[in-house]
Protein backbone atom coordinates (compact mmCIF):
# COMPACT_ATOMS: atom_id res chain seq x y z
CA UNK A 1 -3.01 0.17 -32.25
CA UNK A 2 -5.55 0.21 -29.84
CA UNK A 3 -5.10 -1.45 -26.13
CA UNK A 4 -7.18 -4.11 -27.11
CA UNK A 5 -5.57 -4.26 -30.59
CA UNK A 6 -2.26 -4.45 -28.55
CA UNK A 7 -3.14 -7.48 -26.65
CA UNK A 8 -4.63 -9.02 -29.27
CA UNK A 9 -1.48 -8.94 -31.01
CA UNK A 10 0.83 -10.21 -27.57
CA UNK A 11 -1.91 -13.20 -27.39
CA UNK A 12 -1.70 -14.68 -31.09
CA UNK A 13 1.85 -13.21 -32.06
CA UNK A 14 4.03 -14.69 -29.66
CA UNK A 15 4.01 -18.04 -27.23
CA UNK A 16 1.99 -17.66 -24.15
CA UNK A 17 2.90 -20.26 -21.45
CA UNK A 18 -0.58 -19.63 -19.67
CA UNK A 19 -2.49 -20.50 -22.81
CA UNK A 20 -0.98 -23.33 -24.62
CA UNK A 21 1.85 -24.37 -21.83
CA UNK A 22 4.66 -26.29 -23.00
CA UNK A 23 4.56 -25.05 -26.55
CA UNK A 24 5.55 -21.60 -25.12
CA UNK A 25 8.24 -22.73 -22.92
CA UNK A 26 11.40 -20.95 -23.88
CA UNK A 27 14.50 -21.49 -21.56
CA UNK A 28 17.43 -19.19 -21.77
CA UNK A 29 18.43 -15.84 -21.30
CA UNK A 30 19.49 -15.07 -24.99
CA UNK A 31 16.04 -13.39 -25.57
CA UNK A 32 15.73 -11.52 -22.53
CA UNK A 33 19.75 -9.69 -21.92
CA UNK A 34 19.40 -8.96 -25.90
CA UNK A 35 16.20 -7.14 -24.64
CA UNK A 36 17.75 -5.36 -22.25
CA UNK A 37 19.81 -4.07 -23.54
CA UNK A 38 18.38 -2.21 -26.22
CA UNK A 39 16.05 -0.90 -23.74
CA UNK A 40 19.71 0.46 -22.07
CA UNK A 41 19.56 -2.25 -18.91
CA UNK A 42 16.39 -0.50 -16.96
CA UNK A 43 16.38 -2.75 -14.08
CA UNK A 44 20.06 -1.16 -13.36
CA UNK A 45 18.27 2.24 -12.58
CA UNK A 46 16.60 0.57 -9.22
CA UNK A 47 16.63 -1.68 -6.24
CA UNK A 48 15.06 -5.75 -6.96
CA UNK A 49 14.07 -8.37 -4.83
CA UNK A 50 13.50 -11.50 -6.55
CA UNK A 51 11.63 -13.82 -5.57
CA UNK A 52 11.19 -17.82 -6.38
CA UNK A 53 9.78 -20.80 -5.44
CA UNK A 54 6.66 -23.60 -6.15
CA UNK A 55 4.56 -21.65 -4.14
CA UNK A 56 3.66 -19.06 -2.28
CA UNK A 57 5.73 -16.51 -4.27
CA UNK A 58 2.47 -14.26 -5.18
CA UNK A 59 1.77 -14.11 -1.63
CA UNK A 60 5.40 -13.50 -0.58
CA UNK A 61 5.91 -10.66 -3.50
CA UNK A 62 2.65 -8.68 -2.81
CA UNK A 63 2.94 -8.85 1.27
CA UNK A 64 6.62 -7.14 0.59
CA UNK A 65 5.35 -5.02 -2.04
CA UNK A 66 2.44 -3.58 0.55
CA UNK A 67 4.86 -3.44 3.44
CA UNK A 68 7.50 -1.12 1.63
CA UNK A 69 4.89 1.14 -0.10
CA UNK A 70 3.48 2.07 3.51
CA UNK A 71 7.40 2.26 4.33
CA UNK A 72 7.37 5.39 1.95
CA UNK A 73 8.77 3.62 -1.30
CA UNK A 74 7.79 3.90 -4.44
CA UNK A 75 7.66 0.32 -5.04
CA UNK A 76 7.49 -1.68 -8.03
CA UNK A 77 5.82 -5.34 -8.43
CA UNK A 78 6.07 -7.61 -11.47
CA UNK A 79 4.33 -11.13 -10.96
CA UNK A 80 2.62 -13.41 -12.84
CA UNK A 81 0.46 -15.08 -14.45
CA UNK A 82 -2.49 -12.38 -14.43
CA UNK A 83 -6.35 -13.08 -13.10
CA UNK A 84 -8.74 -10.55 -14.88
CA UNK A 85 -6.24 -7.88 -16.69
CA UNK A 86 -2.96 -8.41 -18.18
CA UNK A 87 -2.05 -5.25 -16.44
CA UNK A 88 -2.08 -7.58 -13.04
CA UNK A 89 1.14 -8.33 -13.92
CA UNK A 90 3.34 -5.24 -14.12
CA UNK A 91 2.05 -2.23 -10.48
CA UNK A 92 3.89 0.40 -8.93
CA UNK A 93 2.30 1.04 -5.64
CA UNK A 94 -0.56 -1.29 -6.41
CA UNK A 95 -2.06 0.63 -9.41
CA UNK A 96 -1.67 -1.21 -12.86
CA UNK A 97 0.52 -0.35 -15.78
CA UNK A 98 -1.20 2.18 -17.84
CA UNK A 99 -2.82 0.85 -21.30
CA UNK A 100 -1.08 3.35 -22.90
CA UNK A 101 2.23 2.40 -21.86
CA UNK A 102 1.48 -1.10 -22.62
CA UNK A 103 0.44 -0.11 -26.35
CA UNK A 104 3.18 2.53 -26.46
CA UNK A 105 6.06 0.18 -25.54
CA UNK A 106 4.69 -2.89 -28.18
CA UNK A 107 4.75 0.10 -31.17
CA UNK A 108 7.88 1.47 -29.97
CA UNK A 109 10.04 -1.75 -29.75
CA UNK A 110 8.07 -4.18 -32.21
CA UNK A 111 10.33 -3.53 -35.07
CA UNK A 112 13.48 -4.67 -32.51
CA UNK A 113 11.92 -7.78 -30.99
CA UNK A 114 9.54 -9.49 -33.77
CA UNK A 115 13.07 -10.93 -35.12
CA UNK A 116 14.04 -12.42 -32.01
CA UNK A 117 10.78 -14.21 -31.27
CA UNK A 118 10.27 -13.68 -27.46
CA UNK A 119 8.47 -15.23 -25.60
CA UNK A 120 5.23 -13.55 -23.97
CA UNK A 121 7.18 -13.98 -20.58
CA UNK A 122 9.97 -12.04 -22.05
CA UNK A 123 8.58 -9.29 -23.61
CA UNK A 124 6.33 -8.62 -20.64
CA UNK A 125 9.10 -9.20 -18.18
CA UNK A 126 11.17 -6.77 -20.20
CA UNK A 127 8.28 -3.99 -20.20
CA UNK A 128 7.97 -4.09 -16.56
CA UNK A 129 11.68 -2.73 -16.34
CA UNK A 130 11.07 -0.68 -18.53
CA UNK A 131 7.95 0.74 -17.25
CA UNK A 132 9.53 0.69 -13.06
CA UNK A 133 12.43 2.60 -14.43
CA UNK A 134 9.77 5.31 -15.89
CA UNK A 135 8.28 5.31 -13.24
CA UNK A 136 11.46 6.03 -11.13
CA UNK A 137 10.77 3.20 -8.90
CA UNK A 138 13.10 2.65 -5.19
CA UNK A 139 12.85 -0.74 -5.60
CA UNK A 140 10.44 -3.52 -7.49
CA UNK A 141 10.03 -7.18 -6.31
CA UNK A 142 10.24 -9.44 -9.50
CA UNK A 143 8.61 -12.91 -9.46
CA UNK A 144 10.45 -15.71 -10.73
CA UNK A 145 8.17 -17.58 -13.78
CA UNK A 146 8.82 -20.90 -14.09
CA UNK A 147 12.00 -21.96 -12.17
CA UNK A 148 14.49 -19.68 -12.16
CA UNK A 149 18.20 -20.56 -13.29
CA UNK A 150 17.02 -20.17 -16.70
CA UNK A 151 14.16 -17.39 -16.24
CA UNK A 152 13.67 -14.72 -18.42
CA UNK A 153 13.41 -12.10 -15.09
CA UNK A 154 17.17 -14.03 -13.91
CA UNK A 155 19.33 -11.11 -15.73
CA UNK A 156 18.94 -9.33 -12.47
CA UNK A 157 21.16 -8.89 -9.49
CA UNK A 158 19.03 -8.36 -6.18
CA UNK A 159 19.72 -6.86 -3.09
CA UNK A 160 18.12 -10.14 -1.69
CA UNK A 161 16.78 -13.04 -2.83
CA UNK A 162 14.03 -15.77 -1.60
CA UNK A 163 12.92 -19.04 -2.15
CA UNK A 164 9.43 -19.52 -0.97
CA UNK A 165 9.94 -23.20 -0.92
CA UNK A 166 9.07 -27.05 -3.22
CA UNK A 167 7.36 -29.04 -4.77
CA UNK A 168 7.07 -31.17 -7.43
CA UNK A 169 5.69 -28.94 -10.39
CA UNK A 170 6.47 -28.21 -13.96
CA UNK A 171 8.77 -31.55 -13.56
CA UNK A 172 8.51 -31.59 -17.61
CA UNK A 173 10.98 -28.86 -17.58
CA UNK A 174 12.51 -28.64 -14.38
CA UNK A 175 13.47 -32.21 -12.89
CA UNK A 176 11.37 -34.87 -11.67
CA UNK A 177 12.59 -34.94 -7.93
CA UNK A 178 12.33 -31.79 -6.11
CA UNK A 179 16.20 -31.69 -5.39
CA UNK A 180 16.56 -31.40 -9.28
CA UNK A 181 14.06 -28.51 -9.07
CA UNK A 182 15.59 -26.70 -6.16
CA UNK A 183 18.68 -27.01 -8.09
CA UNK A 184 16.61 -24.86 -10.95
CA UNK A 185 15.27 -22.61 -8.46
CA UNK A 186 19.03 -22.13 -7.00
CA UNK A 187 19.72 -20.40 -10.12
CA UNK A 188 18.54 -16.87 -9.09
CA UNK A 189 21.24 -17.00 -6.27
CA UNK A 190 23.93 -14.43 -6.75
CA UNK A 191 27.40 -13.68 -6.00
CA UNK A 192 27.59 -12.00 -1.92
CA UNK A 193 23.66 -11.44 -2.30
CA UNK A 194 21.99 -12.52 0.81
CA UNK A 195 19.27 -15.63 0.25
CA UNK A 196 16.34 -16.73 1.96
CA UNK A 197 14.95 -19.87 2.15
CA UNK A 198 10.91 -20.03 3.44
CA UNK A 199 10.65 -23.22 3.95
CA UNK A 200 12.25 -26.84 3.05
CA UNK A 201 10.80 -30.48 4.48
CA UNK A 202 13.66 -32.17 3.23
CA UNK A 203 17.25 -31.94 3.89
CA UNK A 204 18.54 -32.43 1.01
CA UNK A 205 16.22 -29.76 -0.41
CA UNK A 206 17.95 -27.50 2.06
CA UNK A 207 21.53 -28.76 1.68
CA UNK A 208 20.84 -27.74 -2.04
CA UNK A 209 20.35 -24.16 -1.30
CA UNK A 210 22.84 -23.71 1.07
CA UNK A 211 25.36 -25.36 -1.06
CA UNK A 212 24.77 -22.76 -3.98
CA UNK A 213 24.84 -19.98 -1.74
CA UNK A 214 28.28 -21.46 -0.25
CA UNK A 215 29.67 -21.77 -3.75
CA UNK A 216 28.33 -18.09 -4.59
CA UNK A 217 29.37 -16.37 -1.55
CA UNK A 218 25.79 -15.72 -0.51
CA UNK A 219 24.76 -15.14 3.11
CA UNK A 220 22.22 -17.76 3.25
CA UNK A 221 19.47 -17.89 5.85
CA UNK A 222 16.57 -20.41 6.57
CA UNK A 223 13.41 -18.97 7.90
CA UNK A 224 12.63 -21.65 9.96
CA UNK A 225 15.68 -21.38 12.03
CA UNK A 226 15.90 -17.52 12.19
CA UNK A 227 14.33 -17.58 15.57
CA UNK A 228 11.36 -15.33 14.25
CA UNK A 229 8.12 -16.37 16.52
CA UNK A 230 7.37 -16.84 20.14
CA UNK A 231 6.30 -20.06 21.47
CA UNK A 232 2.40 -19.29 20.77
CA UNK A 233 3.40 -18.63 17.50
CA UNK A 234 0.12 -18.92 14.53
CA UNK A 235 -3.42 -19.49 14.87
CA UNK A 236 -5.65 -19.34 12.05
CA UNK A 237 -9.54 -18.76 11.34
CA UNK A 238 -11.65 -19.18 8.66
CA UNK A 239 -10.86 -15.11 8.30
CA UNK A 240 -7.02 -14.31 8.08
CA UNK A 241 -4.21 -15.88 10.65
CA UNK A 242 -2.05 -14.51 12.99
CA UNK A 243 1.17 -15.09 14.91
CA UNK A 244 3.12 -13.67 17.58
CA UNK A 245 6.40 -12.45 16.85
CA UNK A 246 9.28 -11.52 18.64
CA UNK A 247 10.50 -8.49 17.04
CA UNK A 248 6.85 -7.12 16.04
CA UNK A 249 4.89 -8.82 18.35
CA UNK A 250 1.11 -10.10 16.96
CA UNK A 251 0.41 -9.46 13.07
CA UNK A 252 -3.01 -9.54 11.73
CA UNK A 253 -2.80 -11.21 7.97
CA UNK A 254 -5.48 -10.43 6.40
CA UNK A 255 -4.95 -13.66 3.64
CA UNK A 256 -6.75 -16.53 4.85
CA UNK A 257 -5.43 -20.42 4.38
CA UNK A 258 -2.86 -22.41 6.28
CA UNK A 259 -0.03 -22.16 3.52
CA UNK A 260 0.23 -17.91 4.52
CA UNK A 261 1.32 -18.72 8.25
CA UNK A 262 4.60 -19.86 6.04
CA UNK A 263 4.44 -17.34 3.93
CA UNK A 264 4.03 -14.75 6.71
CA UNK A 265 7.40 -16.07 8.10
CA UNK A 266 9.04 -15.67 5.38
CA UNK A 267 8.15 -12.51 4.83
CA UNK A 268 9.19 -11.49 8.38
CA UNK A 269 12.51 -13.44 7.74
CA UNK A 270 12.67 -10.81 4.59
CA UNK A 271 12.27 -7.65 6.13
CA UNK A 272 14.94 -8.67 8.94
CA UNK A 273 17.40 -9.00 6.06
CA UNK A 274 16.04 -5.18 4.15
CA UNK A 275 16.41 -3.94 8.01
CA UNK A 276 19.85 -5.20 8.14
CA UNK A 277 20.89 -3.53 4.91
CA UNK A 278 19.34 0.06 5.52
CA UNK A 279 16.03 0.04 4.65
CA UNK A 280 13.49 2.09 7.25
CA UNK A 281 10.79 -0.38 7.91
CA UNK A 282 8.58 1.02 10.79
CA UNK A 283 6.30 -1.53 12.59
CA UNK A 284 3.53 0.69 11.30
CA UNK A 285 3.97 -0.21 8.08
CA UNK A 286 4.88 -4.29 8.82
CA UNK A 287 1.09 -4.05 10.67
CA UNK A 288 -0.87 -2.58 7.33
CA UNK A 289 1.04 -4.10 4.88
CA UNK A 290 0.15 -7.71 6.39
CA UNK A 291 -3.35 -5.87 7.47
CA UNK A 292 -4.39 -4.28 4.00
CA UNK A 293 -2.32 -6.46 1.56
CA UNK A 294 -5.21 -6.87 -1.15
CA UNK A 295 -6.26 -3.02 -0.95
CA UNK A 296 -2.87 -2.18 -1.14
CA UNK A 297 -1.52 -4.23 -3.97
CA UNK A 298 -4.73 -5.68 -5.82
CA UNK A 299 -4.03 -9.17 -5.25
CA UNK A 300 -6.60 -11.72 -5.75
CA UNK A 301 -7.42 -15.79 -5.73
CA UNK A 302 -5.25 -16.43 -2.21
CA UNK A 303 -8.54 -17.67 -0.53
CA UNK A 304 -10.69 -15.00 -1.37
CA UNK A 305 -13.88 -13.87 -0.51
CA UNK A 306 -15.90 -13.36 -3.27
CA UNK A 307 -19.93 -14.04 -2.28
CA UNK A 308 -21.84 -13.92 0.87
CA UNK A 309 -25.19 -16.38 1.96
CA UNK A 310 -23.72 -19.04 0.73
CA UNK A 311 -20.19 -18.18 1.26
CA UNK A 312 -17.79 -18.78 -1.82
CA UNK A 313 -14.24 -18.95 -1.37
CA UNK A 314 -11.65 -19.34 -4.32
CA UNK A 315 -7.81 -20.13 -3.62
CA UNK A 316 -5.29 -20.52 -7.06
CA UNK A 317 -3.82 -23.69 -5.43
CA UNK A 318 -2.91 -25.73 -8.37
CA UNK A 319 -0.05 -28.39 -7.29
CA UNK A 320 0.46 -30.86 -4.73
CA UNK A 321 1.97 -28.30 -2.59
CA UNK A 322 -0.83 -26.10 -2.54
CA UNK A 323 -3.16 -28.46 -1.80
CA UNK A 324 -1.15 -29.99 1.38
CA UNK A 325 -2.56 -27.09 3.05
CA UNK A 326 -5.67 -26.26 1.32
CA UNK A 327 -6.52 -29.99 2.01
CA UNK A 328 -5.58 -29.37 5.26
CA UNK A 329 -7.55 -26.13 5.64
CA UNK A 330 -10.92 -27.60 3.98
CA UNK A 331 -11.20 -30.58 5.95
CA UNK A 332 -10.18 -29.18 9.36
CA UNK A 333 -11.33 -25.79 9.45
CA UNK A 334 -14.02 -25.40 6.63
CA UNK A 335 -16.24 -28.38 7.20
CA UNK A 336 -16.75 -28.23 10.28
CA UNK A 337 -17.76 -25.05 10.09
CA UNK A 338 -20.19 -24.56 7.54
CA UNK A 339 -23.45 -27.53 7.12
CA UNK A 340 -22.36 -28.77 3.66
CA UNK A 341 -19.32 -27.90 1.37
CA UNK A 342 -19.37 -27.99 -2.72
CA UNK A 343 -16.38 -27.90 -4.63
CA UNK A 344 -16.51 -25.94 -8.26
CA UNK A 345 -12.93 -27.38 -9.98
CA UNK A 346 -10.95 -28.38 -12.78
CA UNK A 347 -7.14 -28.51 -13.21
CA UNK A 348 -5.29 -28.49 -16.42
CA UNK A 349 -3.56 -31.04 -18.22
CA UNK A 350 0.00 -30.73 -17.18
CA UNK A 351 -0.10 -30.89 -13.59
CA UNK A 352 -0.37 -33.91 -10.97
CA UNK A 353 -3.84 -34.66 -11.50
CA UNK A 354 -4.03 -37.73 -9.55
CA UNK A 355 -1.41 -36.23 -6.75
CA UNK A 356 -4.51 -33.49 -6.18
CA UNK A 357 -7.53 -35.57 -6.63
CA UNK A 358 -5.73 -37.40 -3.44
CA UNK A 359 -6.12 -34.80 -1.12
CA UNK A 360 -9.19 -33.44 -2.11
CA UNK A 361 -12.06 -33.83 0.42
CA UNK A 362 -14.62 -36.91 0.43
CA UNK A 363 -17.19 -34.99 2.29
CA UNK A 364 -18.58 -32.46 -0.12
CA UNK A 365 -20.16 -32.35 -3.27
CA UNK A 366 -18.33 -31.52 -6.72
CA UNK A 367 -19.15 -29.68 -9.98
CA UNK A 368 -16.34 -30.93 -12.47
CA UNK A 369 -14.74 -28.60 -14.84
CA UNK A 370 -12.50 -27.00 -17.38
CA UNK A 371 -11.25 -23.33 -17.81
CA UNK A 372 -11.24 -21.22 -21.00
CA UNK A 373 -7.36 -21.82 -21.64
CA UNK A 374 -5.96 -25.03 -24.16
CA UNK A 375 -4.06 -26.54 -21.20
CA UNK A 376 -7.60 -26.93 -19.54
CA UNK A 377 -8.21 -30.77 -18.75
CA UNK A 378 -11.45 -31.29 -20.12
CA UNK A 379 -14.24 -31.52 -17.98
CA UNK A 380 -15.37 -35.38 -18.64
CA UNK A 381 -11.88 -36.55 -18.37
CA UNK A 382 -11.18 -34.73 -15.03
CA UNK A 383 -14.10 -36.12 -13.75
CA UNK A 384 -13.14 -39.78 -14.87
CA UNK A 385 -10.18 -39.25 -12.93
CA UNK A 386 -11.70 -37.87 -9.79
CA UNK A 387 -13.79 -40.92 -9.90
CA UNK A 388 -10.83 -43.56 -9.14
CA UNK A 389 -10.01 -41.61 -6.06
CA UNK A 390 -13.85 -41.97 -4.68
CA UNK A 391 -14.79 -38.25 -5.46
CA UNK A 392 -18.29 -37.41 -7.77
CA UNK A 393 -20.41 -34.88 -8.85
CA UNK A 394 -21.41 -33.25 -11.64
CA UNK A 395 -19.75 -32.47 -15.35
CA UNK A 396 -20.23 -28.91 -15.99
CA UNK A 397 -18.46 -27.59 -19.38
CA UNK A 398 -17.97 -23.95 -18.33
CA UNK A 399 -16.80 -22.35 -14.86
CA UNK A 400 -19.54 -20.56 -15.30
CA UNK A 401 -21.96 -23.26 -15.39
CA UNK A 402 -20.48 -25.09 -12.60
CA UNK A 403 -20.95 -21.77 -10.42
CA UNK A 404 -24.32 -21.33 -11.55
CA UNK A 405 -24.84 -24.76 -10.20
CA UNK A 406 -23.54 -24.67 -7.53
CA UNK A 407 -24.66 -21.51 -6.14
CA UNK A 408 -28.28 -22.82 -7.30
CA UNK A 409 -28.29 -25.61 -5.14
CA UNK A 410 -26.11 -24.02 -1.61
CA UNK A 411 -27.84 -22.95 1.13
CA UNK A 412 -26.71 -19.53 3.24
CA UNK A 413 -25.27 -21.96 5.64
CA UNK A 414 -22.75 -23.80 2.48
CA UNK A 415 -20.12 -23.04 1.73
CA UNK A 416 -18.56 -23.28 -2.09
CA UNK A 417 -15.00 -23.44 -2.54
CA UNK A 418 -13.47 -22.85 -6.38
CA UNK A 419 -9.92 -23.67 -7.79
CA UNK A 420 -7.83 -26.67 -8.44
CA UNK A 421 -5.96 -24.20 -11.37
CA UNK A 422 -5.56 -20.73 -11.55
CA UNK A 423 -7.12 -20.33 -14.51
CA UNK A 424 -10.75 -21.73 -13.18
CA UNK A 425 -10.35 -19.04 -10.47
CA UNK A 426 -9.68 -16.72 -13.46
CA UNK A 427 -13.00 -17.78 -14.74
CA UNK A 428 -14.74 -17.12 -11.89
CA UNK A 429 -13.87 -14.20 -10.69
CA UNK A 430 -15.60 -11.81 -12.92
CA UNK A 431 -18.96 -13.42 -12.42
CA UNK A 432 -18.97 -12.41 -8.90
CA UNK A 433 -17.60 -8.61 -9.93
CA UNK A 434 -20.29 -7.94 -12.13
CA UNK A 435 -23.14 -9.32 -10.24
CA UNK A 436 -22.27 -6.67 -7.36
């Protein structure tokens, strides 16, 4: 098979949650340790770090994965789901799994796996470890999918784990009060592994963690009471943030948005715990790796740049959590900035539609629509909604229609912001590539 033959075949031969959702959901680790080990157990053959949470988990796994490569390790990354290229999902050192391996590992395993029905989460879970432990990998930070307890990339045991923090999200499956989903995401915990919590605003939420880790043995720390920042601690522009802290002193972050001032503690909160277990972390590498994280790891949609006069910014917020602080972010720091804001987004059809709508901003102008995935909310109905919470614009059918639109009618001193699902950022992204 070709590459493109190859994904053809991963798209319409097995369930893929990022296409049709719910339909692909598979809970369970069945699939996944009867995958590993007829692949011999590759994660064995390295370090992990996994990593969990509502949000800020991309964020968190990339900013460790760029902090450890300028460290001198050869560092793997497996996170999900992917922008542009499937190969997103699976880097070593920031450059993407190889098509070849990709095709090679489908043809070499297909006979083995087509019986057991995986998941697309599985199988591509499983090639990453298979590919890090070709690559001889020192250690690979794996990204939790959807929850964790019952996670395909669970059949690990870390040298650390982290919780970036929650929300309510994918309650269908995980619980429908975000203790019941912490107690999901408290699956990944292990027996005497140290595990970090970024961020709880409940104590219960908290008490939930540290309970597990009690019952587990697991050093558990909070990185909100890990005495991390000075006083003067974060300040944020429209740019990139930074903080002061006390054992690095000021860090430049060059990702841009409220939520990364707690995802930037975390990670600090992270490499105090690598530190305390042997890893060489010079304050070299903590300064690019929080400097140069998209260079150095490829990752996209955390409020990126992607045009110029007018200014377009996307952000993969998708959830009530994720908007706190884009709401936040937009009405604070963006509109008062920049002479009039328009909003390209659309959502899709399993998240808290009306929770989002909510905190979206009254004071710009919107371009309604749908991504090119099943899950997409059409664009009419999404608009219908938006319409009870005293947002409207116009219905656009495509993302790249509502661009089009949008950047049609901005002036150099607009601003456009896209998102409201991952998958309209998806969409967008490549119109801006290939018109540089």
């Amino acid at each position: 098979m070709t590459y493109e033959d190859t994904l053809h075949y991963l798209y319409t031969s097995i369930p893929v949650f990022q296409h049709s959702g719910a339909s692909a959901y598979k809970p369970g680790l069945d699939t996944s340790i009867a995958l590993d080990n007829h692949l011999g157990n590759p994660h064995k053959s390295y370090k992990t770090i996994h990593v969990a949470g509502t949000n800020g988990k991309g964020s968190v796994s990339h900013l460790l994965a760029a902090i450890l490569q300028q460290s001198g390790y050869k560092v793997g990354l497996y996170t999900s789901p992917h922008l542009v290229d499937f190969r997103e999902r699976i880097r070593v050192n920031g450059s993407m799994i190889t098509k070849e391996y990709v095709t090679s590992f489908v043809e070499r395993y297909r006979s083995f796996f087509e019986p057991l029905h995986p998941s697309f989460f599985e199988l591509t879970s499983t090639m990453a470890f298979d590919y890090f432990r070709s690559e001889k990998v020192d250690i690979a930070i794996i990204e939790a999918g959807l929850g964790g307890r019952l996670d395909s990339t669970n059949i690990i045991t870390p040298v650390l784990s982290i919780i970036t923090n929650i929300s309510l999200d994918h309650t269908q499956f995980l619980g429908d009060t975000e203790e019941k989903i912490a107690a999901e995401k408290a699956g990944i915990i292990k027996k005497h592994v140290p595990v970090l919590l970024g961020e709880a605003k409940k104590e219960s939420v908290l008490n939930v963690f540290a309970g597990t880790a009690e019952a587990n043995g697991a050093p558990f720390y909070f990185a909100q009471n890990m005495d991390l920042l000075n006083e003067s601690h974060m300040l944020y522009d429209r740019e990139g943030w930074y903080f002061d802290t006390k054992e690095y002193g000021v860090l430049l972050g060059e990702l841009g948005g409220m939520a990364q001032g707690v995802n930037g503690q975390t990670v600090i909160g992270a490499l105090k715990l690598l530190i305390k277990q042997g890893l060489k972390i010079p304050l070299k590498a903590i300064r690019e790796g929080f400097g140069r994280v998209t260079e150095l790891t490829g990752l996209m949609g955390r409020w990126q740049k992607l045009n110029e006069n007018p200014t377009v910014y996307c952000d993969t917020g998708h959830n009530v959590g994720g908007w706190q602080h884009l709401s936040s972010y937009l009405n604070n720091q963006i509109i008062p900035k920049y002479k009039h804001l328009y909003m390209v987004v659309g959502m899709v059809n399993d998240k808290d539609i009306d929770g989002v709508l909510s905190m979206m901003p009254h004071d710009a102008s919107y371009f309604f629509t749908q991504a090119s995935v099943e899950r997409a909310m059409p664009a009419g109905e999404f608009a219908a909604k938006a319409v009870a919470h005293g947002l409207s614009g116009i219905v656009c059918n495509t993302v790249k229609e509502a661009v089009q639109e949008a950047l049609s009618r901005a002036d150099k001193d607009d601003m456009i912001f896209i998102g409201g699902s991952t998958f309209v950022v998806a969409d967008a992204i490549p119109l801006f590539q290939t018109s540089k």
